[in-house]
Structure formats: C-alpha cells, structure tokens
PDB file of N, CA and C in Angstrom:
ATOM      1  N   UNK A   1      61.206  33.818  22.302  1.00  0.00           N
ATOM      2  CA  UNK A   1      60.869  32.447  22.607  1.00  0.00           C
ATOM      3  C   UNK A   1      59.423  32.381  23.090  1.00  0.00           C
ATOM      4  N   UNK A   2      58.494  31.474  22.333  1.00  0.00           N
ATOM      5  CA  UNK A   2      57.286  31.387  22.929  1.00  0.00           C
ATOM      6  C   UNK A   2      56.972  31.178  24.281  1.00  0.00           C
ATOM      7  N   UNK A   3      56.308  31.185  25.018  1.00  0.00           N
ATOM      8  CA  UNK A   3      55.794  30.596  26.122  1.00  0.00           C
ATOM      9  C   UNK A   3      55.480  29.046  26.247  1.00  0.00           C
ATOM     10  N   UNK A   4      55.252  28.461  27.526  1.00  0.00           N
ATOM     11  CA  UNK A   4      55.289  26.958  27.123  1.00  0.00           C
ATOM     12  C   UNK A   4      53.637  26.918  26.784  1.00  0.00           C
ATOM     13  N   UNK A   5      52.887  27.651  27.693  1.00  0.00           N
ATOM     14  CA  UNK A   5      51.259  27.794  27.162  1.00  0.00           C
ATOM     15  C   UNK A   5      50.999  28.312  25.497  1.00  0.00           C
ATOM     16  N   UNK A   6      51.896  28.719  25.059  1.00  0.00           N
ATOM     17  CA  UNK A   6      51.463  29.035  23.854  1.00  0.00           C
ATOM     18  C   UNK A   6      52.317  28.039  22.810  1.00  0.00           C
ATOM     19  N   UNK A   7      52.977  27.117  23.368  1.00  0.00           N
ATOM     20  CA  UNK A   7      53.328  26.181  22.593  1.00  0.00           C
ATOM     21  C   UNK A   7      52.007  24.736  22.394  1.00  0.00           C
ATOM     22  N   UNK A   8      51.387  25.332  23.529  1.00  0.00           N
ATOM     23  CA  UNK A   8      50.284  23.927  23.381  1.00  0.00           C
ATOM     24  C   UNK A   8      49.000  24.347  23.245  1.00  0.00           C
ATOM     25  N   UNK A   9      48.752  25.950  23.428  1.00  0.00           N
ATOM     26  CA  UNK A   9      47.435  25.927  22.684  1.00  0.00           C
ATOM     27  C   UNK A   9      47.883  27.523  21.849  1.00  0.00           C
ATOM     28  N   UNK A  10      48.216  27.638  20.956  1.00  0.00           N
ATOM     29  CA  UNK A  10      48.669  28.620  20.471  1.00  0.00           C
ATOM     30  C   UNK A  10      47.624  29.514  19.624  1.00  0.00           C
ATOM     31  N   UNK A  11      47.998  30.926  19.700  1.00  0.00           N
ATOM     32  CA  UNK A  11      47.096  31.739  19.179  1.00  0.00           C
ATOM     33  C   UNK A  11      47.002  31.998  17.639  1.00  0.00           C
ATOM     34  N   UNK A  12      45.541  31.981  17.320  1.00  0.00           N
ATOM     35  CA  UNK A  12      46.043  31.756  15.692  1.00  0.00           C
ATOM     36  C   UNK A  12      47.097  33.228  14.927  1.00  0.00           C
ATOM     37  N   UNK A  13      47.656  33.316  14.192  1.00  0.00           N
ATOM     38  CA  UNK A  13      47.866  34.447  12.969  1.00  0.00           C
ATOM     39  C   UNK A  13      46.753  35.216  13.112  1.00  0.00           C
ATOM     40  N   UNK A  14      46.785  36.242  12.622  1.00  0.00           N
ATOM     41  CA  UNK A  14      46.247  37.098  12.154  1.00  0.00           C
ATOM     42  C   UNK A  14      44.758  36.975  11.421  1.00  0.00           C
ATOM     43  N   UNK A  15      45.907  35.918   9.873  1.00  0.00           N
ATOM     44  CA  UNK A  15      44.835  36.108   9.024  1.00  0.00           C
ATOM     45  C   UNK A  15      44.125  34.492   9.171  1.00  0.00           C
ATOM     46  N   UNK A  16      44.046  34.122  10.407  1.00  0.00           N
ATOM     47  CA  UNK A  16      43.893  33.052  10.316  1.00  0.00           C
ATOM     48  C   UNK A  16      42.352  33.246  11.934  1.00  0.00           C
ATOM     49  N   UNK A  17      42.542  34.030  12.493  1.00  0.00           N
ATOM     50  CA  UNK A  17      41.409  33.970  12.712  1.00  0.00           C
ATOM     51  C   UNK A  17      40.078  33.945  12.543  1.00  0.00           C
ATOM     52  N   UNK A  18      39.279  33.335  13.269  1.00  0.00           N
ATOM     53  CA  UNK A  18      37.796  33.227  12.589  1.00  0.00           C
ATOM     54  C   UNK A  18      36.668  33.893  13.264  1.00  0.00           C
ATOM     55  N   UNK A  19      35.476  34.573  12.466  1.00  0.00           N
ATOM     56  CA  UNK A  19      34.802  34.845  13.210  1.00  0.00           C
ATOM     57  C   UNK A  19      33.831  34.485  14.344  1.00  0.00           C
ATOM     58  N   UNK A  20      33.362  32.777  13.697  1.00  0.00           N
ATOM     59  CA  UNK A  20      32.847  32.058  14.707  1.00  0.00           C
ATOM     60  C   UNK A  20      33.383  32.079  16.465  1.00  0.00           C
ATOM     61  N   UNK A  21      34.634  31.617  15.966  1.00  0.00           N
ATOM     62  CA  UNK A  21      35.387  31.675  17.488  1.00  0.00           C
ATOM     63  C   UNK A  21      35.704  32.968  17.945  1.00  0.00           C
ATOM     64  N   UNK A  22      35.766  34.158  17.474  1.00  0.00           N
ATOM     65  CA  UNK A  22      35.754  35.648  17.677  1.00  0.00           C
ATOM     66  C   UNK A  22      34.656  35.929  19.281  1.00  0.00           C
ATOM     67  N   UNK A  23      32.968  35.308  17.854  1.00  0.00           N
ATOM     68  CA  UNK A  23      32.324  35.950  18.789  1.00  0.00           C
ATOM     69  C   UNK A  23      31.936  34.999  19.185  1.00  0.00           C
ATOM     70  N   UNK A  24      31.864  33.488  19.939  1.00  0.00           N
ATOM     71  CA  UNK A  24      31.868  32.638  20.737  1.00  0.00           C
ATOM     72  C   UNK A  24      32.685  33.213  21.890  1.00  0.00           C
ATOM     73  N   UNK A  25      33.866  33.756  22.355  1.00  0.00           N
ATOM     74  CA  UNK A  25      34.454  34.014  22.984  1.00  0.00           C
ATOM     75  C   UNK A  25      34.148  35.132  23.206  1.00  0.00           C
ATOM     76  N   UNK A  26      33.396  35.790  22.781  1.00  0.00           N
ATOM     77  CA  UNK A  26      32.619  37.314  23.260  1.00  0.00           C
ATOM     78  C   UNK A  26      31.112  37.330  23.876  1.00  0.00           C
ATOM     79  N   UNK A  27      31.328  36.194  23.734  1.00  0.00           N
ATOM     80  CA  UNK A  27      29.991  35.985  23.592  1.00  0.00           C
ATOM     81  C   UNK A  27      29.605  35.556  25.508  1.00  0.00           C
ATOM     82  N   UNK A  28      30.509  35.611  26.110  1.00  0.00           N
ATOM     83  CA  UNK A  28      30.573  34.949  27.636  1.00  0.00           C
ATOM     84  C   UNK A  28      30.411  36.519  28.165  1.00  0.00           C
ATOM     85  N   UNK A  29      29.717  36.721  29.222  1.00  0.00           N
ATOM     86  CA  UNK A  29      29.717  38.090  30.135  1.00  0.00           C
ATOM     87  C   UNK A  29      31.306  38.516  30.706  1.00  0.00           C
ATOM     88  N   UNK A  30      31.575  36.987  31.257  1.00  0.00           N
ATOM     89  CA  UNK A  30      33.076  37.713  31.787  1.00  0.00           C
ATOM     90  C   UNK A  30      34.051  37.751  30.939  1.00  0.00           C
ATOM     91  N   UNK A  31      34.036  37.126  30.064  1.00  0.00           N
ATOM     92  CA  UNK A  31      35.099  37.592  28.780  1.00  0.00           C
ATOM     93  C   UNK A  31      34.904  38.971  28.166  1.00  0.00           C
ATOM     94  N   UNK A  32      33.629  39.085  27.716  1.00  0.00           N
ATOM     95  CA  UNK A  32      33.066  40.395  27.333  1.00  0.00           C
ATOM     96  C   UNK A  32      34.068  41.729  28.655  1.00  0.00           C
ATOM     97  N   UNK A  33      34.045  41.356  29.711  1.00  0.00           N
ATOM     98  CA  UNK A  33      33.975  42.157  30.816  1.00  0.00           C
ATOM     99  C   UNK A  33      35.592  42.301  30.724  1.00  0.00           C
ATOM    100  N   UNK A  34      36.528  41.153  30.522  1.00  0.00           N
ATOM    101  CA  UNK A  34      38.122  41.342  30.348  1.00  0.00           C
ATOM    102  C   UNK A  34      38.667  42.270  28.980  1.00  0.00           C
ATOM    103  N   UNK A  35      37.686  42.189  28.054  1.00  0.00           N
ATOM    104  CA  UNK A  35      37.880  42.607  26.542  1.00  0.00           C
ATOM    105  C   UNK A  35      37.678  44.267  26.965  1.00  0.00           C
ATOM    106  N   UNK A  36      36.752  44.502  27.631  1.00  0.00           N
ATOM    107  CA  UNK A  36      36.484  45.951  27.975  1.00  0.00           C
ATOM    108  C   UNK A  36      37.478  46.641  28.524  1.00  0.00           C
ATOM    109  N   UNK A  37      38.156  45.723  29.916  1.00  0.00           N
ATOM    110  CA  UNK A  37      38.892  46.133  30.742  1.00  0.00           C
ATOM    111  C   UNK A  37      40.685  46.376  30.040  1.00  0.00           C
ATOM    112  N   UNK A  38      40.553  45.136  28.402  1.00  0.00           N
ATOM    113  CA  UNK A  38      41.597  45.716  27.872  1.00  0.00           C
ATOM    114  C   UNK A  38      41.642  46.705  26.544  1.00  0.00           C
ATOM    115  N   UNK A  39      40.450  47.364  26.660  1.00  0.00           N
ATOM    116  CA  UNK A  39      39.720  47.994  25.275  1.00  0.00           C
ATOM    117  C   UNK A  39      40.503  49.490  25.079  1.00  0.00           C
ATOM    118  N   UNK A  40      41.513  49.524  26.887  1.00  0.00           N
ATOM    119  CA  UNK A  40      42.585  51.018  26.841  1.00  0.00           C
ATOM    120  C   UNK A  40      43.734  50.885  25.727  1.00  0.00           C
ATOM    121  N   UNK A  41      43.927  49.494  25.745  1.00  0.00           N
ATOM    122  CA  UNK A  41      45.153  49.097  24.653  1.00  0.00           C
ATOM    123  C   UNK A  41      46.271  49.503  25.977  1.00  0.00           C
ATOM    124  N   UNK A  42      46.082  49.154  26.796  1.00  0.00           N
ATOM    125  CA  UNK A  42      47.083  49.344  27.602  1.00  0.00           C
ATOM    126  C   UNK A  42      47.315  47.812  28.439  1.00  0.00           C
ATOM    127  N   UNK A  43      48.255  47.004  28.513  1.00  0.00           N
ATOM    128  CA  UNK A  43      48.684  45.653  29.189  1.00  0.00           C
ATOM    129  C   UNK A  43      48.520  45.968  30.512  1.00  0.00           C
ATOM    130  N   UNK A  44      48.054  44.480  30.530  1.00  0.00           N
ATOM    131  CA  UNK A  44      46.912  44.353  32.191  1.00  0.00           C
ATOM    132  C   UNK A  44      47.729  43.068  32.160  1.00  0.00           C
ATOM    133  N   UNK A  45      47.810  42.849  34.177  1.00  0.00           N
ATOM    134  CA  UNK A  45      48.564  41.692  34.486  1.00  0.00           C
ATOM    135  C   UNK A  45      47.305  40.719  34.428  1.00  0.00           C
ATOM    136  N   UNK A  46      47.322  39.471  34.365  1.00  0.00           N
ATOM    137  CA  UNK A  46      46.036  38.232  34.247  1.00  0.00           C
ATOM    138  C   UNK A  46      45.493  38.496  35.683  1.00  0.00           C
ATOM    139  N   UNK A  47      46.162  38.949  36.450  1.00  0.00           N
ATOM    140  CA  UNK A  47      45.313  38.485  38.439  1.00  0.00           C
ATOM    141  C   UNK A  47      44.285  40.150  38.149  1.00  0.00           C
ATOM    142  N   UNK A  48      44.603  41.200  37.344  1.00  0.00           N
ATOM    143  CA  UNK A  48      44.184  42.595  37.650  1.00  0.00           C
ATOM    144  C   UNK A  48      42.932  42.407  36.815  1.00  0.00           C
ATOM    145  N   UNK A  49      42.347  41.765  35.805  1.00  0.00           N
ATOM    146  CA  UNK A  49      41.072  41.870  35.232  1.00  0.00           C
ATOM    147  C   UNK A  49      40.003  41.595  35.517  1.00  0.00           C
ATOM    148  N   UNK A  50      40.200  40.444  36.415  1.00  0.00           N
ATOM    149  CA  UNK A  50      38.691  40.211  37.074  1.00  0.00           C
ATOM    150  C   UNK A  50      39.401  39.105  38.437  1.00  0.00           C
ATOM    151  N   UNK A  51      39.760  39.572  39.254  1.00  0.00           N
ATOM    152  CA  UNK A  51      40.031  39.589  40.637  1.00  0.00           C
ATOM    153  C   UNK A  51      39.426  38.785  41.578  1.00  0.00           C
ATOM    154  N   UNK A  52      37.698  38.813  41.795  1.00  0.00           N
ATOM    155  CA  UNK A  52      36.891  38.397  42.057  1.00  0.00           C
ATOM    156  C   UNK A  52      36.819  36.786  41.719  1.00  0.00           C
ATOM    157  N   UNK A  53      37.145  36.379  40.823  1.00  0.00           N
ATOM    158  CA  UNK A  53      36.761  35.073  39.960  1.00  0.00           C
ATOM    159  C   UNK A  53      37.979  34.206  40.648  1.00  0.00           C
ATOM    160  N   UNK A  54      37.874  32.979  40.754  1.00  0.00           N
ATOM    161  CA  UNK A  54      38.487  31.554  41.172  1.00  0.00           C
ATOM    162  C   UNK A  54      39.917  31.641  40.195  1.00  0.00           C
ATOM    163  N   UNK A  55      40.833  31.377  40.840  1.00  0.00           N
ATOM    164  CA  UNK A  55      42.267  31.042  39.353  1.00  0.00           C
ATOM    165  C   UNK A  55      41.855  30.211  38.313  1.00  0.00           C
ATOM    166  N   UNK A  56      41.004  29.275  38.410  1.00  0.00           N
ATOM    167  CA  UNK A  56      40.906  27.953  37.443  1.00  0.00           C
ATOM    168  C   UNK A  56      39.803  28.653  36.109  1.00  0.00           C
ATOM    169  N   UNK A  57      38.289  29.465  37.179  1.00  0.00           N
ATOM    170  CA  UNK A  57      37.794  30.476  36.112  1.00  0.00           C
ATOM    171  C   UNK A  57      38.328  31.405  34.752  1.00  0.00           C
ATOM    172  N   UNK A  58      39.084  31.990  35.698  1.00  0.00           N
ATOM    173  CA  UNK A  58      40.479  32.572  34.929  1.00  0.00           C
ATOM    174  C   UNK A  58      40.747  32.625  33.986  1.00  0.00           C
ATOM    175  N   UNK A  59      41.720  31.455  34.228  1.00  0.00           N
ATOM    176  CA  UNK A  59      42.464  30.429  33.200  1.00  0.00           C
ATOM    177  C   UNK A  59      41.823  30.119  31.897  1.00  0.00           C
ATOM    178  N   UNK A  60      40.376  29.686  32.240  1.00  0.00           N
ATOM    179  CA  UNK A  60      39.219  28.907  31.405  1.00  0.00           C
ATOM    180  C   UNK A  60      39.183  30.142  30.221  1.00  0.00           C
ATOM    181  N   UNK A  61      39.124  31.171  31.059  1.00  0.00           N
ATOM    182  CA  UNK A  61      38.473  32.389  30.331  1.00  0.00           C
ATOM    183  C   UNK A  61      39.355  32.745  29.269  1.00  0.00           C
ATOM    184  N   UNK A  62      40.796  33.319  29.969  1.00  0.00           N
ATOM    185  CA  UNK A  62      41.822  33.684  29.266  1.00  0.00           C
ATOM    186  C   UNK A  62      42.287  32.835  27.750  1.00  0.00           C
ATOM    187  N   UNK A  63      42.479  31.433  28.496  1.00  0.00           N
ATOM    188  CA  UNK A  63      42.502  30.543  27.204  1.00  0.00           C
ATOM    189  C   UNK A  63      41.315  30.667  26.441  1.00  0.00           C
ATOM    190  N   UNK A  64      40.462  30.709  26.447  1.00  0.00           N
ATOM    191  CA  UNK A  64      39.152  30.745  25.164  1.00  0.00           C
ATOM    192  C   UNK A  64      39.628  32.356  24.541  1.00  0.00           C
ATOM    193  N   UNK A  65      40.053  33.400  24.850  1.00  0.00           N
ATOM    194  CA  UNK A  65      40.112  34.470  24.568  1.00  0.00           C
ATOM    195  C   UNK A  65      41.244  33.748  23.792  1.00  0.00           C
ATOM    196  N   UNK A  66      42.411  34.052  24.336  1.00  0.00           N
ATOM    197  CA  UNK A  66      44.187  33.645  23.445  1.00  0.00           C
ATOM    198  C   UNK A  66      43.180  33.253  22.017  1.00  0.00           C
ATOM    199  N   UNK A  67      43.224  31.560  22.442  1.00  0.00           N
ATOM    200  CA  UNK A  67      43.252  30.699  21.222  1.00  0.00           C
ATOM    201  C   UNK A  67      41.887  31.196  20.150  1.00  0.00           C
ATOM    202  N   UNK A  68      40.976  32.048  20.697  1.00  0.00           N
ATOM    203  CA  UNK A  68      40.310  32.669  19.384  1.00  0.00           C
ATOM    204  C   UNK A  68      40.838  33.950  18.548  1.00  0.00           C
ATOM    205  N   UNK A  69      42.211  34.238  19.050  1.00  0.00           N
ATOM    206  CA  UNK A  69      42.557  35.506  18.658  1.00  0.00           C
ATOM    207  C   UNK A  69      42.299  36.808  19.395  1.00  0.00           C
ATOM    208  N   UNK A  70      41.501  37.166  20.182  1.00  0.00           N
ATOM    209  CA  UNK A  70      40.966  38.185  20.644  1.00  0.00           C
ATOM    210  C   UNK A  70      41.906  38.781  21.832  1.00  0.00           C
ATOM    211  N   UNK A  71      42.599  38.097  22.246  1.00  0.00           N
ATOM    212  CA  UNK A  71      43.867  39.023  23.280  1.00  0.00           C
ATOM    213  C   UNK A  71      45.580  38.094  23.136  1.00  0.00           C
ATOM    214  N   UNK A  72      46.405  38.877  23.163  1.00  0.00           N
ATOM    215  CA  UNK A  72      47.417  38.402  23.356  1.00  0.00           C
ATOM    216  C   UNK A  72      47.912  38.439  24.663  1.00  0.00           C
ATOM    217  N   UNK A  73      49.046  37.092  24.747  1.00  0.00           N
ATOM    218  CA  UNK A  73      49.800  36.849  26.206  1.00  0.00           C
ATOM    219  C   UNK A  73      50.817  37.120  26.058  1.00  0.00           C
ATOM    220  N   UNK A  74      51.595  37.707  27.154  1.00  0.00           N
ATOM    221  CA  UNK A  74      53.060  37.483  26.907  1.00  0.00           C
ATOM    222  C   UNK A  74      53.385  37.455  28.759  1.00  0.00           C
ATOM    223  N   UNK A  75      54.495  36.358  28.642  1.00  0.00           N
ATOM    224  CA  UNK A  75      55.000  35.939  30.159  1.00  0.00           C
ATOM    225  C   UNK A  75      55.829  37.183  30.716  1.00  0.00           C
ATOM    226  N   UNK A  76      56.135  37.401  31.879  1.00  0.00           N
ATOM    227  CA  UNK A  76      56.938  38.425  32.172  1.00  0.00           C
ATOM    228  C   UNK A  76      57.249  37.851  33.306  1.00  0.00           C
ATOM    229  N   UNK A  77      58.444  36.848  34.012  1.00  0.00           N
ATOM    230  CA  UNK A  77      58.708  36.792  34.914  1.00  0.00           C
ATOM    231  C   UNK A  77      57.579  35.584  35.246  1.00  0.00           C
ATOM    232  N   UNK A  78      56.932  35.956  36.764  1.00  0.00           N
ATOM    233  CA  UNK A  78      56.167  35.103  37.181  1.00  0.00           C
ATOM    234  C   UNK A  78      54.629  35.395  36.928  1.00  0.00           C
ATOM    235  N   UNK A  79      54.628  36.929  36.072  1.00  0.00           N
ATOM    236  CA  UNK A  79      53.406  37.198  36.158  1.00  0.00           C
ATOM    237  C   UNK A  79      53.152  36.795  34.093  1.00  0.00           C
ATOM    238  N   UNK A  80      51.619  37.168  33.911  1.00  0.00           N
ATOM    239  CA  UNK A  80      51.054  37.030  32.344  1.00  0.00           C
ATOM    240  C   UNK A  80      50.708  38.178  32.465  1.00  0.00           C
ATOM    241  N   UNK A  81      51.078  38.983  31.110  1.00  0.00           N
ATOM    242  CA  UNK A  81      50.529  40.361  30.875  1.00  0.00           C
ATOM    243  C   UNK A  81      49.884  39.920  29.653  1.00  0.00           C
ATOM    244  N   UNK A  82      48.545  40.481  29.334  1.00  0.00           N
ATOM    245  CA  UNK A  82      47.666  40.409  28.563  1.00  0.00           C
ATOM    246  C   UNK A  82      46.941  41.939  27.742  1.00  0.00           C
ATOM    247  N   UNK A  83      46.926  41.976  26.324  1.00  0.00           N
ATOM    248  CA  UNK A  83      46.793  43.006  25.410  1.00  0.00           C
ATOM    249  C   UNK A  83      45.585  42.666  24.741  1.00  0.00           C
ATOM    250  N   UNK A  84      45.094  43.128  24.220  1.00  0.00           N
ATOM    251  CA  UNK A  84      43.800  43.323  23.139  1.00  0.00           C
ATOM    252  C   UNK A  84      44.602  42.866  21.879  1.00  0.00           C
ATOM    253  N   UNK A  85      43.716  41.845  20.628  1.00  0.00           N
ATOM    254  CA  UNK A  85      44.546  42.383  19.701  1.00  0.00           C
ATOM    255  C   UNK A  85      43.763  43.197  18.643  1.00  0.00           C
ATOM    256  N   UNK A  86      43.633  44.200  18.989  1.00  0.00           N
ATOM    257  CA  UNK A  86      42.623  45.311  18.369  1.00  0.00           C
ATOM    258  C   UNK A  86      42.786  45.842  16.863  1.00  0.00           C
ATOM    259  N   UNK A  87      44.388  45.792  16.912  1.00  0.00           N
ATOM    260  CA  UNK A  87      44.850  45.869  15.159  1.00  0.00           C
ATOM    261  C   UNK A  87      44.492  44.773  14.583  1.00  0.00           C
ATOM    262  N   UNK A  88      44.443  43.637  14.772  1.00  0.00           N
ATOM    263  CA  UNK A  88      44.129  42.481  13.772  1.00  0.00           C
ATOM    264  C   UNK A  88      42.792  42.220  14.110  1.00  0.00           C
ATOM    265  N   UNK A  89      42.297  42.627  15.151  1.00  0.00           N
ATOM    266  CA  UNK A  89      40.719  42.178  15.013  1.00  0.00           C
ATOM    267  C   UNK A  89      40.119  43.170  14.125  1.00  0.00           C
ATOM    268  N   UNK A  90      40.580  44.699  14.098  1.00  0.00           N
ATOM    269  CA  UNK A  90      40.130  45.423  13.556  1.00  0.00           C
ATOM    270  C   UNK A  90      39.917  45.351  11.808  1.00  0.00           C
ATOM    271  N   UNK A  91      41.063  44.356  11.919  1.00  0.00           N
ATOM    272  CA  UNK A  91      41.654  43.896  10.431  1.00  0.00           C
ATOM    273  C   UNK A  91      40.854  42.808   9.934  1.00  0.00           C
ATOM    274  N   UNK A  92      40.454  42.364  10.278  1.00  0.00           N
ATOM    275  CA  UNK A  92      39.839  41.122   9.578  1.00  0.00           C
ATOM    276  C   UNK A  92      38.393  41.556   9.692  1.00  0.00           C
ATOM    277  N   UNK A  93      37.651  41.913  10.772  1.00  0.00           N
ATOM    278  CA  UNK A  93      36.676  42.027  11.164  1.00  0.00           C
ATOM    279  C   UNK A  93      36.229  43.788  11.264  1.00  0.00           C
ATOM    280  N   UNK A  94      36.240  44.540  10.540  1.00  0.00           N
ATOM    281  CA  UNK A  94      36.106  46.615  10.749  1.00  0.00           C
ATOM    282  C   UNK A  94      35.194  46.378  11.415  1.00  0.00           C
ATOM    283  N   UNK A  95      35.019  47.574  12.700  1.00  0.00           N
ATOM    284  CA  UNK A  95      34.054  47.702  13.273  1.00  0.00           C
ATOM    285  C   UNK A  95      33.304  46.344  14.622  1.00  0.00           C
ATOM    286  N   UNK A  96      33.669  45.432  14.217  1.00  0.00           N
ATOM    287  CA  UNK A  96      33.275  44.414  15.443  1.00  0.00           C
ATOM    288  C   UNK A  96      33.524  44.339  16.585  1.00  0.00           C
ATOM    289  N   UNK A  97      35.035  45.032  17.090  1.00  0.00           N
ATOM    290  CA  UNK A  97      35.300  45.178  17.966  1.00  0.00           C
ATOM    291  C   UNK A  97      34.550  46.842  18.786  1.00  0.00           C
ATOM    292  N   UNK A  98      34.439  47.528  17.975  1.00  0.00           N
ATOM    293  CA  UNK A  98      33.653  48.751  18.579  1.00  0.00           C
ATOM    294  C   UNK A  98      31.776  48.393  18.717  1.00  0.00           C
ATOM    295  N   UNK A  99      31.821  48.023  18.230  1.00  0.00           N
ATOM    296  CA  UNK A  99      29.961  47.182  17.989  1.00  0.00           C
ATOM    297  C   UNK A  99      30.193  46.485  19.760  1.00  0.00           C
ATOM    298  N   UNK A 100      30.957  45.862  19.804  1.00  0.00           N
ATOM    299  CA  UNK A 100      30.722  45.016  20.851  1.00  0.00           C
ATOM    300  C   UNK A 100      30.535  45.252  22.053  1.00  0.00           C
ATOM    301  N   UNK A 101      32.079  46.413  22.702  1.00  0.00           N
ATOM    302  CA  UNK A 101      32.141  47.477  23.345  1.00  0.00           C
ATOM    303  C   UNK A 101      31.316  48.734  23.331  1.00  0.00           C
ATOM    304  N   UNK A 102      30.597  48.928  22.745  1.00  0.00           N
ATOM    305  CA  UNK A 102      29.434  49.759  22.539  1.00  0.00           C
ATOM    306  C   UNK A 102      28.315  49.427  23.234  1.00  0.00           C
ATOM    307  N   UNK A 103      28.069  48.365  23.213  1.00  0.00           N
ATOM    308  CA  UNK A 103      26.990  47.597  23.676  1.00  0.00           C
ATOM    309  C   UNK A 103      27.438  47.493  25.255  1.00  0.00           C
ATOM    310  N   UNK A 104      26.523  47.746  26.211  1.00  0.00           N
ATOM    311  CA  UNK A 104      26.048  47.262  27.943  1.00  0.00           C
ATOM    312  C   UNK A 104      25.686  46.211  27.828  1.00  0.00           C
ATOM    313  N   UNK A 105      25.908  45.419  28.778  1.00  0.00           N
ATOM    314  CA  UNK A 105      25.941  44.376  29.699  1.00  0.00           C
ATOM    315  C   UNK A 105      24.355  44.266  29.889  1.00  0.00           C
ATOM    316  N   UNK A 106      22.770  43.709  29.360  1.00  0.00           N
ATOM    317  CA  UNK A 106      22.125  43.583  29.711  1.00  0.00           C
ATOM    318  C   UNK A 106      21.193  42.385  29.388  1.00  0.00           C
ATOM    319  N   UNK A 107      20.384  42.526  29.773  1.00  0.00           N
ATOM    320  CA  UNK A 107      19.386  41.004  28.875  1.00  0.00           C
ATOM    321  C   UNK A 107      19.467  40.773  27.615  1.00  0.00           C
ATOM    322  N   UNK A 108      19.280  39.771  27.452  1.00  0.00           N
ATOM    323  CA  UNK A 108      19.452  39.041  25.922  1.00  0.00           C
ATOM    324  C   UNK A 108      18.430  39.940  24.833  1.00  0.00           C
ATOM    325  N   UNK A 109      17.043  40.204  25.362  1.00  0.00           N
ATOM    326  CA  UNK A 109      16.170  40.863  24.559  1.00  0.00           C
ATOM    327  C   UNK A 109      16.698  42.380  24.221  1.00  0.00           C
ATOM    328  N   UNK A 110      17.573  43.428  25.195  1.00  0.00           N
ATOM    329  CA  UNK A 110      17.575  44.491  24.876  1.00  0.00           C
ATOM    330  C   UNK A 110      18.504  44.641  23.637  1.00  0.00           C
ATOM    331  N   UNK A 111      18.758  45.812  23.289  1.00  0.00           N
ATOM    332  CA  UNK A 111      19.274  46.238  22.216  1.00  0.00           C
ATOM    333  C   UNK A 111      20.722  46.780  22.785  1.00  0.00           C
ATOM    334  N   UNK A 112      21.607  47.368  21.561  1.00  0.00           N
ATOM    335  CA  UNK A 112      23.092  48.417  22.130  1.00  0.00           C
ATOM    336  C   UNK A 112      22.720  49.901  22.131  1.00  0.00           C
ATOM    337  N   UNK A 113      23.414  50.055  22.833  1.00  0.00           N
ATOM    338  CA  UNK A 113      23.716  51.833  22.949  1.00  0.00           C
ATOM    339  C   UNK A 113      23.644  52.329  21.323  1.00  0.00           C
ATOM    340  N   UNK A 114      23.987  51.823  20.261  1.00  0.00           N
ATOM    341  CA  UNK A 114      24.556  52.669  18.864  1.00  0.00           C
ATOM    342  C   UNK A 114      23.098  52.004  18.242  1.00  0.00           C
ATOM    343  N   UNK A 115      23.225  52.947  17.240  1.00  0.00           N
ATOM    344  CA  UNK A 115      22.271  52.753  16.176  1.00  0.00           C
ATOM    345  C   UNK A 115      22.331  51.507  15.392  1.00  0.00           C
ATOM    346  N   UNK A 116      21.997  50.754  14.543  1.00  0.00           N
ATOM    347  CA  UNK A 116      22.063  50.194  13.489  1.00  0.00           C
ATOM    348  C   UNK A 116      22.458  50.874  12.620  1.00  0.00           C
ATOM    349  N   UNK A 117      23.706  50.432  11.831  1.00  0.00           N
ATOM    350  CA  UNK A 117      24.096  51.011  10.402  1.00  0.00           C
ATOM    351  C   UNK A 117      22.934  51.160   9.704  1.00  0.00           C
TER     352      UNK A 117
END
C-alpha cells in the first residue's frame, strides 16, 4: 500500500524519469549532501541525514529528491526510511550518478576530482 505522501506527490517510474529534474535536484548543496549520505545503498531514517537542518527544510528537500526520482521513501511505523535509487538512475542515466559523487563540494568555478572522459 502506498504511502499517503506518495499518493499526492508520487515518484515517477523508472523509465519515466527525467534528466532535467535529476539534476535540478542535485543541483542544491544539501540535497547533493543527502544523495552522498545515501550513496552506501544502505536505508537511512529521514531525521539521520542532515540533522542540523529545520523539519520543514527537510521535508522541502526530501520531496524535490522523491518526486525527481533520485531517492526512494518507504514509511515504517512513525519513522521514513529513505534509499538511493541508484539502479534506475544508473539506468537511464550510466555514469551520472558516479560523476556527481565524485565531485567535492566547492565553488561554482572549480572543477571534480575525475578527469573528463
């Protein structure tokens, strides 16, 4: 049974994600910073990724992630456990998700850690 949050803003399919909204939603430092923190492929509760930040921040964040495809939710009780979706991003998009995570956290002008293909 879905969730009631994912009955009203629901995450696309697979093959139905897009890249625009991919990297719009990667494109934020603290999203970037939750994507990392789930880059183990291991489920993280929503309060354990970025701690620091306001509930409503959160929220903002998490939903722009869901509804572009880039992490899945699933309810557990009273808590949200949250996954990467690394097989289907990997799938539509090879390599984008490691490009991204590759790359540090720095000014707009610098470059990533990896080479250019």
């Amino acid at each position: 049974m879905a969730a009631a949050a994912d009955l009203i803003h629901p995450q696309p399919a697979a093959d139905r994600i897009q890249l625009v909204e991919v990297l719009a939603a990667l494109g934020h430092p603290v999203r970037l910073e939750i994507v990392r923190k789930l880059a183990s492929g291991e489920e993280a509760c929503c309060g354990e990724v970025v701690p620091d930040l306001p509930r409503s921040s959160v929220t903002h964040h998490l939903k722009t992630l869901h509804e572009s495809g880039v992490i899945r939710r699933r309810p557990g009780g009273r808590k949200l456990y949250l996954t990467l979706r690394r097989d289907d991003l990997d799938e539509c998009f090879p390599g984008l998700l490691e490009l991204v995570l590759a790359c540090r956290s720095r000014p707009l002008d610098s470059e990533c850690d990896e080479q250019p293909l």
